[in-house]
C-alpha atoms as a PDB file:
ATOM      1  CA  UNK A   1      10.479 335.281  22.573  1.00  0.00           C
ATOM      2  CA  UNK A   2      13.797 336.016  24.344  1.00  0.00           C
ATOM      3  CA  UNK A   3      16.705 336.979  21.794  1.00  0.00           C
ATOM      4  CA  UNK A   4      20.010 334.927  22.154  1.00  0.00           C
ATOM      5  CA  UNK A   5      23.343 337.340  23.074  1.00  0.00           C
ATOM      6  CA  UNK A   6      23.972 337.156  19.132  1.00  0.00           C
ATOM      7  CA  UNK A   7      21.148 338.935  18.385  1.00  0.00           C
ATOM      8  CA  UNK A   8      21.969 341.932  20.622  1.00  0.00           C
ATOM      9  CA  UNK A   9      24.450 343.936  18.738  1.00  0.00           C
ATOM     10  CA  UNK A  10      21.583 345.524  16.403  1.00  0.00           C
ATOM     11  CA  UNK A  11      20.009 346.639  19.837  1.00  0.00           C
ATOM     12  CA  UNK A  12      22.814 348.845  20.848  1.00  0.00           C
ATOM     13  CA  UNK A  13      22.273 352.061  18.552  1.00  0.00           C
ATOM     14  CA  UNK A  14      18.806 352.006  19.578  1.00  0.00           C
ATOM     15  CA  UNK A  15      19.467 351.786  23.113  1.00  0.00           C
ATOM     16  CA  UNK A  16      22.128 354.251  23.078  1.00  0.00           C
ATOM     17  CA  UNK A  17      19.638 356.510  21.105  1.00  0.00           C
ATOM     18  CA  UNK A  18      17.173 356.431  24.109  1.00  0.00           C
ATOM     19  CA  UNK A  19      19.448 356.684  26.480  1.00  0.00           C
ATOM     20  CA  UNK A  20      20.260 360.576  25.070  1.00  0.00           C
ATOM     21  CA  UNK A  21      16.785 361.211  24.466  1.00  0.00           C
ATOM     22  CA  UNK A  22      15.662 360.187  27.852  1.00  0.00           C
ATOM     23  CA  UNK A  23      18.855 362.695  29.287  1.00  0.00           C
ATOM     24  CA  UNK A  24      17.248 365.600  26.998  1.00  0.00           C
ATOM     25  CA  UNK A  25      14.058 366.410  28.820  1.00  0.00           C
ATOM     26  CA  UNK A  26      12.794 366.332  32.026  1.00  0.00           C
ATOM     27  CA  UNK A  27       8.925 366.025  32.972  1.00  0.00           C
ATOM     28  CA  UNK A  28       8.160 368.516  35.948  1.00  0.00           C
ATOM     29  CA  UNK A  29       4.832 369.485  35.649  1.00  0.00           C
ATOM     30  CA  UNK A  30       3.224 366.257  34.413  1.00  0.00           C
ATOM     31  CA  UNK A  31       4.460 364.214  37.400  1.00  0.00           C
ATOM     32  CA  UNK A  32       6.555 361.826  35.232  1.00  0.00           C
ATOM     33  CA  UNK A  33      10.329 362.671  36.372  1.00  0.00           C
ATOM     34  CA  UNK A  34      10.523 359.461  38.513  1.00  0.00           C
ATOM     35  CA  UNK A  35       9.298 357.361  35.799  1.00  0.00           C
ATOM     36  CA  UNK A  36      12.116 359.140  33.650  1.00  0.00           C
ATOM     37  CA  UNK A  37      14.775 358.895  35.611  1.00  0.00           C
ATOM     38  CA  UNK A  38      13.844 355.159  36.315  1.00  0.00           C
ATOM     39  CA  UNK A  39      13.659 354.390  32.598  1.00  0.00           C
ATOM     40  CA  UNK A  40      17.215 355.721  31.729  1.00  0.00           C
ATOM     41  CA  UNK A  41      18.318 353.794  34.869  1.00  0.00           C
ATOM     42  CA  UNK A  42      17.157 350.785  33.319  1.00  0.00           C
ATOM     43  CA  UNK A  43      18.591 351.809  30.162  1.00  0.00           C
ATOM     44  CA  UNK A  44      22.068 352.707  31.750  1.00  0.00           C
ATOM     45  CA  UNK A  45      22.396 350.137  34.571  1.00  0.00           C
ATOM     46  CA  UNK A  46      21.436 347.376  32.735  1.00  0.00           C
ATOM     47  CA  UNK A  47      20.569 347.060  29.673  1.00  0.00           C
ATOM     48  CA  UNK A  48      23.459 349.049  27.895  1.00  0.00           C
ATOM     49  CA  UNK A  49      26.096 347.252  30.052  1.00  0.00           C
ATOM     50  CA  UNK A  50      24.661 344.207  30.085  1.00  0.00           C
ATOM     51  CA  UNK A  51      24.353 344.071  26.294  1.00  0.00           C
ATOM     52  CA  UNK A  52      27.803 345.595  25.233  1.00  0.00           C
ATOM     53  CA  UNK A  53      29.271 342.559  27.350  1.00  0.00           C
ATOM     54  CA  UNK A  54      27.126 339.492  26.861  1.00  0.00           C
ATOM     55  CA  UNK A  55      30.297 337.317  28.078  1.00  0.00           C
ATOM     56  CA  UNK A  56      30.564 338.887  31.392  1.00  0.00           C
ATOM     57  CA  UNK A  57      29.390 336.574  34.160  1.00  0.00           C
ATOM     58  CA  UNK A  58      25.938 336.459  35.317  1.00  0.00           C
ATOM     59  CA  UNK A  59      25.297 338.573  38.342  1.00  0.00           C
ATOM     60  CA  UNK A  60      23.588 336.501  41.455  1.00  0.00           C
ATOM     61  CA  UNK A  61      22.800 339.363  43.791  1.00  0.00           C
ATOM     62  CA  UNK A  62      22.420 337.442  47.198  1.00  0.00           C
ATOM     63  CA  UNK A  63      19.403 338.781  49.029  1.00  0.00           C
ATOM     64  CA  UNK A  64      17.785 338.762  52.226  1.00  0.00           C
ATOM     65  CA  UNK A  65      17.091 340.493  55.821  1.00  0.00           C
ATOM     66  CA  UNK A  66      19.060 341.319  58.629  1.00  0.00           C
ATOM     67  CA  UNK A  67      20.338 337.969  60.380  1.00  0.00           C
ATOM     68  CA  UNK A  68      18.985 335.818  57.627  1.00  0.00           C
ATOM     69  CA  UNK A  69      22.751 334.315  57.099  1.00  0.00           C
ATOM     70  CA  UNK A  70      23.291 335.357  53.937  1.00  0.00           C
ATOM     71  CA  UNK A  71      27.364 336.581  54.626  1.00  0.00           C
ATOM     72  CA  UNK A  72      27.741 332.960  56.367  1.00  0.00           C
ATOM     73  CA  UNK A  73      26.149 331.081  53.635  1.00  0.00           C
ATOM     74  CA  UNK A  74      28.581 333.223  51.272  1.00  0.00           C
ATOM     75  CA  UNK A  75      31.534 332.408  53.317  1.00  0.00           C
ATOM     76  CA  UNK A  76      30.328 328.678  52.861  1.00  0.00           C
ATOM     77  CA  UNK A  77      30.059 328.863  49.652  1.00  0.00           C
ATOM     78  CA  UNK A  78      33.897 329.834  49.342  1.00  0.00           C
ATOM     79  CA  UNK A  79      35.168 328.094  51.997  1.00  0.00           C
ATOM     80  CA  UNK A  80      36.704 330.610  53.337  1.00  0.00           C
ATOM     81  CA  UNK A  81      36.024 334.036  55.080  1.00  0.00           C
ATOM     82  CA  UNK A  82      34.942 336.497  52.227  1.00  0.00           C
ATOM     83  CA  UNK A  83      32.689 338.371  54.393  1.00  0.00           C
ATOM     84  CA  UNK A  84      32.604 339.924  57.450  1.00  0.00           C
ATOM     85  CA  UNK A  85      30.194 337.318  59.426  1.00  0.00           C
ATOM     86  CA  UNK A  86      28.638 337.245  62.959  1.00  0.00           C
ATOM     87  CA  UNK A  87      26.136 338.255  65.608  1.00  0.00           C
ATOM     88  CA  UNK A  88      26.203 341.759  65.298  1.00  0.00           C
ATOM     89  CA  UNK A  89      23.473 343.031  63.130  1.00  0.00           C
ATOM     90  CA  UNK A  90      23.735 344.291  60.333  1.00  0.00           C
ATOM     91  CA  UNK A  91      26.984 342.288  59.775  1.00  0.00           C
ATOM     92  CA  UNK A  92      27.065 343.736  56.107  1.00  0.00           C
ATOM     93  CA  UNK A  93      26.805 347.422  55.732  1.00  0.00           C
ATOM     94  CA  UNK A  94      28.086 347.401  52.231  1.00  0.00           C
ATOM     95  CA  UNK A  95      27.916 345.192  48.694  1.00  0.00           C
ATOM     96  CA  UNK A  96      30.525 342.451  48.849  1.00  0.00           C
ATOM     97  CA  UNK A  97      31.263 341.006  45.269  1.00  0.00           C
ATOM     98  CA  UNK A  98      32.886 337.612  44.709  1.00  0.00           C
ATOM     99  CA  UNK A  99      33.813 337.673  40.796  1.00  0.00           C
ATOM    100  CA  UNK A 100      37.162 336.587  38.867  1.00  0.00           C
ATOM    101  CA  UNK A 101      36.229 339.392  36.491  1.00  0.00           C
ATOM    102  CA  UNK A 102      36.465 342.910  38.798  1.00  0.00           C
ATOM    103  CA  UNK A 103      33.224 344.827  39.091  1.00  0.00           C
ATOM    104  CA  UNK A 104      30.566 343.231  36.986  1.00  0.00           C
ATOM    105  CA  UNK A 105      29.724 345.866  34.224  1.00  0.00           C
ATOM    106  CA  UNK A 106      26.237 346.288  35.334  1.00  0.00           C
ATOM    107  CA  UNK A 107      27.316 347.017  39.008  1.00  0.00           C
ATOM    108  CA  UNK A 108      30.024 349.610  37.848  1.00  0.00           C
ATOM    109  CA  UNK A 109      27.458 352.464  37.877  1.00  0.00           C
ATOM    110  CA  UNK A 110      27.013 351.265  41.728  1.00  0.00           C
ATOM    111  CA  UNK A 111      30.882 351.429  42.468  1.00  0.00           C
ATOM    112  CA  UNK A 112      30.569 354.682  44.467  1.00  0.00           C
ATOM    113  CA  UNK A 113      28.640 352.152  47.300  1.00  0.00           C
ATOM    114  CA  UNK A 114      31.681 349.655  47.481  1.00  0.00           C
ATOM    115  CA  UNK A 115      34.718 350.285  49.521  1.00  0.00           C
ATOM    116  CA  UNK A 116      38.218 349.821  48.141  1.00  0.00           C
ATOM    117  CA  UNK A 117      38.645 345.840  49.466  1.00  0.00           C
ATOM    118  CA  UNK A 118      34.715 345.067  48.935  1.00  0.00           C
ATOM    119  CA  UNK A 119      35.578 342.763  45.935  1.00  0.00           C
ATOM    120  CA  UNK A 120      36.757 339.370  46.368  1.00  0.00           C
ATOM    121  CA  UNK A 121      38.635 337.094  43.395  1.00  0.00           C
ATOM    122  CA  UNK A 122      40.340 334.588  45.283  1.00  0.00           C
ATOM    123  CA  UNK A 123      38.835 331.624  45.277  1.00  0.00           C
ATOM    124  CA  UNK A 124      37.051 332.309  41.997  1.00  0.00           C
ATOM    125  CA  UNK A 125      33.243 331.914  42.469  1.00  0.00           C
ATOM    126  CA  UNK A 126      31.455 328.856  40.554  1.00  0.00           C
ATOM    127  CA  UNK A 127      32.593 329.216  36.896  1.00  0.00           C
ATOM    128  CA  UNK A 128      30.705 331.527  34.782  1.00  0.00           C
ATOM    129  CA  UNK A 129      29.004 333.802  37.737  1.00  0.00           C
ATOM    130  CA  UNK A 130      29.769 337.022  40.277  1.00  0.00           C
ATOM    131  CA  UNK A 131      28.049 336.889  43.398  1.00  0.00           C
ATOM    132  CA  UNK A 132      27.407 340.051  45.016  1.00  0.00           C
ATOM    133  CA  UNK A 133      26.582 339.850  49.519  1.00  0.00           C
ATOM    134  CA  UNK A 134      23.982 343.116  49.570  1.00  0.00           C
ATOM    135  CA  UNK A 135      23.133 345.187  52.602  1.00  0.00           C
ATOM    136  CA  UNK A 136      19.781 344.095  54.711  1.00  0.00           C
ATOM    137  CA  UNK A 137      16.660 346.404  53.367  1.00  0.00           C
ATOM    138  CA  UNK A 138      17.245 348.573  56.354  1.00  0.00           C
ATOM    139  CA  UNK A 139      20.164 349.943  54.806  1.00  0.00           C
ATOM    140  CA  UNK A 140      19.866 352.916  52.127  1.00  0.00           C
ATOM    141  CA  UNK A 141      21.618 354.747  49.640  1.00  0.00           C
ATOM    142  CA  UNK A 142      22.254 358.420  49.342  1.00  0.00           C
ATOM    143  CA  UNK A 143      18.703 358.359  47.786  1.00  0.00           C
ATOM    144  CA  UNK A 144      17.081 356.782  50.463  1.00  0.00           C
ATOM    145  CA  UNK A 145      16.534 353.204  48.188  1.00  0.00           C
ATOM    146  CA  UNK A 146      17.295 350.394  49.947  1.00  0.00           C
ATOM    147  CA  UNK A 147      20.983 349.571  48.287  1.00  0.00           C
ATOM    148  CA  UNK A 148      20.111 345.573  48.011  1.00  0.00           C
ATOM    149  CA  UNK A 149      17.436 346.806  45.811  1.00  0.00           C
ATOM    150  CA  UNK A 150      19.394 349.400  43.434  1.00  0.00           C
ATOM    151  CA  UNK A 151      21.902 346.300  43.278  1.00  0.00           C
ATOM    152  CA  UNK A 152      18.739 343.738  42.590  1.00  0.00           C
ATOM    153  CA  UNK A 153      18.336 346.092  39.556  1.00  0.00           C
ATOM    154  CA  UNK A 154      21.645 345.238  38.114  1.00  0.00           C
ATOM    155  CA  UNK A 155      21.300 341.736  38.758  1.00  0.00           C
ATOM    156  CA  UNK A 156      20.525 338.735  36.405  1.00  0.00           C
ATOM    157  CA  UNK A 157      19.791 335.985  38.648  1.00  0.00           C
ATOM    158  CA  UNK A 158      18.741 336.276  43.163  1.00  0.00           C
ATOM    159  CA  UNK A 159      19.271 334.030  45.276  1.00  0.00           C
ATOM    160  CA  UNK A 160      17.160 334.695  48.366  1.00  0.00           C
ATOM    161  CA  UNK A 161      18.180 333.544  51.901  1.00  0.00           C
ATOM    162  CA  UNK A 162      15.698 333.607  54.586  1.00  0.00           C
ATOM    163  CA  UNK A 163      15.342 332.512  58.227  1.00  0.00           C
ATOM    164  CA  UNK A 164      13.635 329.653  59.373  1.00  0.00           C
ATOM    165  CA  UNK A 165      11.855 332.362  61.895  1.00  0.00           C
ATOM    166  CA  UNK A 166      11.992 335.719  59.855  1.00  0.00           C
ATOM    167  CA  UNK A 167      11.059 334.312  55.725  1.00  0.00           C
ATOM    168  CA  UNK A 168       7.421 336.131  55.777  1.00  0.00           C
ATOM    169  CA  UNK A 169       9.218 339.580  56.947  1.00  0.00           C
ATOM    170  CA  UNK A 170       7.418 342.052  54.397  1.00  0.00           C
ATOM    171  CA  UNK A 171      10.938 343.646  53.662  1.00  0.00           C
ATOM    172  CA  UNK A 172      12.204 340.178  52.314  1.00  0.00           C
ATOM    173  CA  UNK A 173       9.126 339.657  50.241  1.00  0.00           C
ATOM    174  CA  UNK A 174       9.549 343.138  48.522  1.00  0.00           C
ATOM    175  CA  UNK A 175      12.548 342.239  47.233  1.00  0.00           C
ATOM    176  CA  UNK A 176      11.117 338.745  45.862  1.00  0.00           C
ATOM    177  CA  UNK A 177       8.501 340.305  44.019  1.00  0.00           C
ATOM    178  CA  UNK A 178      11.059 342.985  42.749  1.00  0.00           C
ATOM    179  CA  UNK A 179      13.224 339.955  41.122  1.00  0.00           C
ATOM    180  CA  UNK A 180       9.898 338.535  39.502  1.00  0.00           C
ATOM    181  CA  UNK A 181       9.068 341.590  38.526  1.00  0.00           C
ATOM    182  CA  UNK A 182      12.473 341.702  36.374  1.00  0.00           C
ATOM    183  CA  UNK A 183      11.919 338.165  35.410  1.00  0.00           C
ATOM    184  CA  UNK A 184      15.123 337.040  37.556  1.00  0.00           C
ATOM    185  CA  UNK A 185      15.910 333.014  38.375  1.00  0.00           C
ATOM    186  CA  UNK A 186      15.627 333.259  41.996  1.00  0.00           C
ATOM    187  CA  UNK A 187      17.129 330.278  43.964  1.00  0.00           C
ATOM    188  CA  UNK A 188      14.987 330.602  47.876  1.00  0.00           C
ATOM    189  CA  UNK A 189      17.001 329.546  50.881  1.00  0.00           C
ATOM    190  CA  UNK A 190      15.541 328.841  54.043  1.00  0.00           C
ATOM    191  CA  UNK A 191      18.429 328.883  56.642  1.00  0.00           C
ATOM    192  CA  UNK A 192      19.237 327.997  59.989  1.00  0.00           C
ATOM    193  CA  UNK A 193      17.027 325.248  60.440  1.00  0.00           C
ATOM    194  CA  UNK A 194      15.976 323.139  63.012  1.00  0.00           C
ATOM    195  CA  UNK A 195      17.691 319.972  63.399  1.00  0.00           C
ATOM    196  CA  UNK A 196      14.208 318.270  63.901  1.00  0.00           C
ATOM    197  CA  UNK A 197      12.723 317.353  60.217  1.00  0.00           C
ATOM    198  CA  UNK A 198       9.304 317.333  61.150  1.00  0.00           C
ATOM    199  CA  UNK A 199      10.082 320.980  62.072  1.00  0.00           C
ATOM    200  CA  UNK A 200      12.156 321.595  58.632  1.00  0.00           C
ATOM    201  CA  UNK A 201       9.784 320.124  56.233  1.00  0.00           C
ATOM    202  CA  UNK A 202       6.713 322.305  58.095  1.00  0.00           C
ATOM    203  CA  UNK A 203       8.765 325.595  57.888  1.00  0.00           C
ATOM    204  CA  UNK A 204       9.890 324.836  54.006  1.00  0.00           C
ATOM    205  CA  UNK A 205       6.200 323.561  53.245  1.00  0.00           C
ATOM    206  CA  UNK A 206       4.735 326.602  54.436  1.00  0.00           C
ATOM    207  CA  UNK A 207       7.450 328.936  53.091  1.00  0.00           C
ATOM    208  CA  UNK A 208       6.940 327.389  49.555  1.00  0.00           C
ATOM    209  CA  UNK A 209       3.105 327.627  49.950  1.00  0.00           C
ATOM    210  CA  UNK A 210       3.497 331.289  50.607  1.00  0.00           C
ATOM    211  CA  UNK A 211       5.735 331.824  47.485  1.00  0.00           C
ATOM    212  CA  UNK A 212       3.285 329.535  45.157  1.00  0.00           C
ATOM    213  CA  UNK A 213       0.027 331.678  46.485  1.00  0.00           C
ATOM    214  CA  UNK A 214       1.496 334.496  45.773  1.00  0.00           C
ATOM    215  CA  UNK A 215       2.698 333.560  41.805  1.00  0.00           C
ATOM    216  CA  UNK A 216       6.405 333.664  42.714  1.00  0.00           C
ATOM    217  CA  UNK A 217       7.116 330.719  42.035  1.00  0.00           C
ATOM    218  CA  UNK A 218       5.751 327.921  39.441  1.00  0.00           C
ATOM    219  CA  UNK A 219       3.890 325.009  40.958  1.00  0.00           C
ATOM    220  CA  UNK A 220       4.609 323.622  44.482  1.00  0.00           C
ATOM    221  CA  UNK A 221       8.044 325.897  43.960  1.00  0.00           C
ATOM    222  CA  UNK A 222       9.724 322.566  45.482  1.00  0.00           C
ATOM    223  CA  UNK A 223      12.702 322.823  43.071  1.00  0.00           C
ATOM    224  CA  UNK A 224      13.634 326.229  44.078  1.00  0.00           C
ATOM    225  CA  UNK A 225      13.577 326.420  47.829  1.00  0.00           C
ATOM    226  CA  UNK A 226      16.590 324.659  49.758  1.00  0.00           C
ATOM    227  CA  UNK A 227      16.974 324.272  53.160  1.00  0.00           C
ATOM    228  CA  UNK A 228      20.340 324.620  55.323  1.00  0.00           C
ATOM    229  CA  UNK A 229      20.264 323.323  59.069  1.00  0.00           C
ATOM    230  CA  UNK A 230      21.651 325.420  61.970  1.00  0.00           C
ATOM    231  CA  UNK A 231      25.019 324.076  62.554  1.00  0.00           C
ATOM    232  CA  UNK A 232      28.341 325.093  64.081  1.00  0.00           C
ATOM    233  CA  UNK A 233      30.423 328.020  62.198  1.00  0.00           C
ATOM    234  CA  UNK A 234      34.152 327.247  61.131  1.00  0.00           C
ATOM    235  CA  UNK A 235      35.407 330.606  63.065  1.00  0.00           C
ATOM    236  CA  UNK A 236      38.179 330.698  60.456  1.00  0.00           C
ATOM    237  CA  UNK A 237      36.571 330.406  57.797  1.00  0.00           C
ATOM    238  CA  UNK A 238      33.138 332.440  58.878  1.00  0.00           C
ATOM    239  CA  UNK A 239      31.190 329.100  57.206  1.00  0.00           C
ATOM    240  CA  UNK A 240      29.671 325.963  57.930  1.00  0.00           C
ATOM    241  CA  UNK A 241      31.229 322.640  56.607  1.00  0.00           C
ATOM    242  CA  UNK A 242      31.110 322.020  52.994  1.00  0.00           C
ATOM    243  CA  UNK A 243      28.191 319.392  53.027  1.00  0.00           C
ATOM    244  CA  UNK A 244      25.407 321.671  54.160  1.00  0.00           C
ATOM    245  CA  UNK A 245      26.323 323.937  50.863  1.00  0.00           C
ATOM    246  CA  UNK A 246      26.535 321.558  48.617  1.00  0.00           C
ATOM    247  CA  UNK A 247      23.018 321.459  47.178  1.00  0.00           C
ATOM    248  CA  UNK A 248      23.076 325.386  46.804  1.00  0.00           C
ATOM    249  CA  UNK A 249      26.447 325.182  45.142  1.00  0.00           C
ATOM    250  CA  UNK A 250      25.176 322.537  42.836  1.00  0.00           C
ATOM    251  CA  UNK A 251      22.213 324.530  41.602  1.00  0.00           C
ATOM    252  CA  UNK A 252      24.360 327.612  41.302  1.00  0.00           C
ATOM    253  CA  UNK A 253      26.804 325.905  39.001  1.00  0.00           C
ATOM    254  CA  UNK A 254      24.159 325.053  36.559  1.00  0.00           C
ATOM    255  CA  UNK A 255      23.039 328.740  36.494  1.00  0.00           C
ATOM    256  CA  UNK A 256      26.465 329.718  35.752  1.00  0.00           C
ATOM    257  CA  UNK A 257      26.704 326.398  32.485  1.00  0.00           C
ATOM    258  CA  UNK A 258      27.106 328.121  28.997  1.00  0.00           C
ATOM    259  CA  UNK A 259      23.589 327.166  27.432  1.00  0.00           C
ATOM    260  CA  UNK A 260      21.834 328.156  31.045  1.00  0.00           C
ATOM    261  CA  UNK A 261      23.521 331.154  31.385  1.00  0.00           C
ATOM    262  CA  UNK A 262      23.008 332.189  27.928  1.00  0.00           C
ATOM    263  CA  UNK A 263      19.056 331.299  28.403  1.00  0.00           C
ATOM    264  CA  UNK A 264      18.553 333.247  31.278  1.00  0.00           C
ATOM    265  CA  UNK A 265      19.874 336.046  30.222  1.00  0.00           C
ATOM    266  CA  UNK A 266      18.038 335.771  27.334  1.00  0.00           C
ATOM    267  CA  UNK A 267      14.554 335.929  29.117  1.00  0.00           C
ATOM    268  CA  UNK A 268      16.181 339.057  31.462  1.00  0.00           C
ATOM    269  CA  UNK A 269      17.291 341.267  28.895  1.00  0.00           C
ATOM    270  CA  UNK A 270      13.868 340.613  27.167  1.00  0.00           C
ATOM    271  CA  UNK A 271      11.880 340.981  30.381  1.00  0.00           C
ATOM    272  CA  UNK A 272      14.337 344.610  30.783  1.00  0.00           C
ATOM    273  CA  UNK A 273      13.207 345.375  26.969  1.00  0.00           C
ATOM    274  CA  UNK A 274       9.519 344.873  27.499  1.00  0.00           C
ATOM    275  CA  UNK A 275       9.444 347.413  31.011  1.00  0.00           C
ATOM    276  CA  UNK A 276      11.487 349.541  28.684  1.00  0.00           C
ATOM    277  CA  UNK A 277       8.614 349.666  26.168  1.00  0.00           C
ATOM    278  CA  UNK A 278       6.306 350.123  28.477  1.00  0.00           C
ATOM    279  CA  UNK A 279       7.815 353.011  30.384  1.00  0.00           C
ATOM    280  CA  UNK A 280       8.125 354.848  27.019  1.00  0.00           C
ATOM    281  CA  UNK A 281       4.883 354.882  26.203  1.00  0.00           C
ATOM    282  CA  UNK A 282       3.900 356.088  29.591  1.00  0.00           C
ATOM    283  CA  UNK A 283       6.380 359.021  29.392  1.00  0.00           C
ATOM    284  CA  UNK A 284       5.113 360.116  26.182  1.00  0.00           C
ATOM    285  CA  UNK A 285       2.066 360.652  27.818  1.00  0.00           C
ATOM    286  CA  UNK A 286       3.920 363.152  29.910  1.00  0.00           C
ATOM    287  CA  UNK A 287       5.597 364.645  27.475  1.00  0.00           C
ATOM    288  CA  UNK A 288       2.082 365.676  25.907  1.00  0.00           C
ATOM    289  CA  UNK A 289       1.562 367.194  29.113  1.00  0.00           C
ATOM    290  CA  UNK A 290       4.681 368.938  29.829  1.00  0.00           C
ATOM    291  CA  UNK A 291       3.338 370.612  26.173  1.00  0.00           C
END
């Protein structure tokens, strides 16, 4: 059962404790240093930050492949140019965030990948939330991991934008099943649509088929999958008109409500807890090796 934020405090020694245990050893006989170094990244990216600021806005990292319209649909979302947007691809090299509060805490072990004008406060984002534009896949950190999916990791809610041609790319569908894996509300977009609705509802049908047979999403998944029509691009503002947003907006906004917010970060931080649990036992394992 996921713990409420006021339950979290007593957590904190305990996490803190692992984190300096997991920083005393390393594992490099047993194979087990990846699974060590992932553990205290969980630990350090998210769960410690998250935890020692429970009021900090929920973190909607905005996902998706190259050309899928995710820095247009951002822009929208504004209305007004936040993001670089256009038909160059990649049109976003690096993490954009939209927050009112500075660099979420659970990015700010990430800052080193955002330039010095790559966050955006004005207008504020819905109440409540930070929105962060990520990088296509095909774009990697100094470690070679693809940066929307280091930022994914610091993330308590996705919202996926896909496509109407490109939604069963494999590189988009790694990063859904990385969200469920962390037990993240993901909000699925399916974008530049045809005008035609016969054409629309076959495209979202078969896009929310795909995400139900694969146990992504619960059901027929038709409460979480939008769809946005092609339409023209306000060239000042890098977005389309405010109507076409307004359903994703909506369902935003509720994420970002003070019982909602505080439920799903609830089920996160207790999804995070549970990996955590598991990853110890695995490294003690090693460490019985390493012996």
């Amino acid at each position: 059962m996921a713990r409420s934020p006021g339950d979290w405090d007593g957590w904190l020694p305990g996490l803190r404790a692992v984190d300096e245990a997991l920083g005393s050893f390393t594992l490099v006989h047993s194979g087990g240093e990846d699974r060590r170094q992932e553990a205290r990244s969980l630990v350090r990216g998210y769960l410690l930050p998250r935890l020692e600021r429970p009021g900090a806005a929920l973190v909607v990292a905005v996902v998706g492949g190259s050309g899928s319209g995710k820095s247009t649909l951002l822009n929208s979302l504004a209305g007004r140019r936040l993001v670089p947007s256009g038909p160059l691809r990649p049109t976003t090299t690096r993490p954009v965030v939209w927050s009112a509060e500075g660099v979420p805490p659970t990015v700010s072990g990430l800052v080193h990948l955002l330039g010095a004008d790559d966050v955006r406060s004005d207008p504020a984002p819905p109440p409540g939330l930070a929105l962060i534009d990520t990088p296509p896949p095909s774009i990697l950190d100094g470690a070679g991991r693809p940066v929307a999916a280091a930022l994914l990791e610091c993330a308590d809610a996705c919202l996926f934008v896909a496509s109407g041609i490109r939604y069963a790319d494999a590189a988009g569908w790694a990063l859904i099943r990385q969200a469920a894996t962390r037990a993240l509300p993901t909000l699925f977009v399916l974008n530049r649509l045809s005008g035609d609705p016969d054409i629309r509802a076959l495209l979202a049908a078969d896009f929310t088929r795909r995400l139900s047979a694969a146990g992504l999403v619960p059901g027929a998944g038709g409460e979480v999958v939008l769809g946005i029509g092609e339409g023209g691009v306000d060239p000042e503002s890098g977005g389309l008109p405010p109507e076409a947003v307004a359903e994703v907006l909506g369902r935003l906004a509720v994420w970002g409500e003070p019982s909602v917010r505080q439920e799903v970060l609830g089920r996160v931080v207790a999804a995070s807890a549970t990996r955590l649990a598991g990853a110890l036992a695995g490294l003690r394992s090693g460490l019985v090796e390493e012996g």
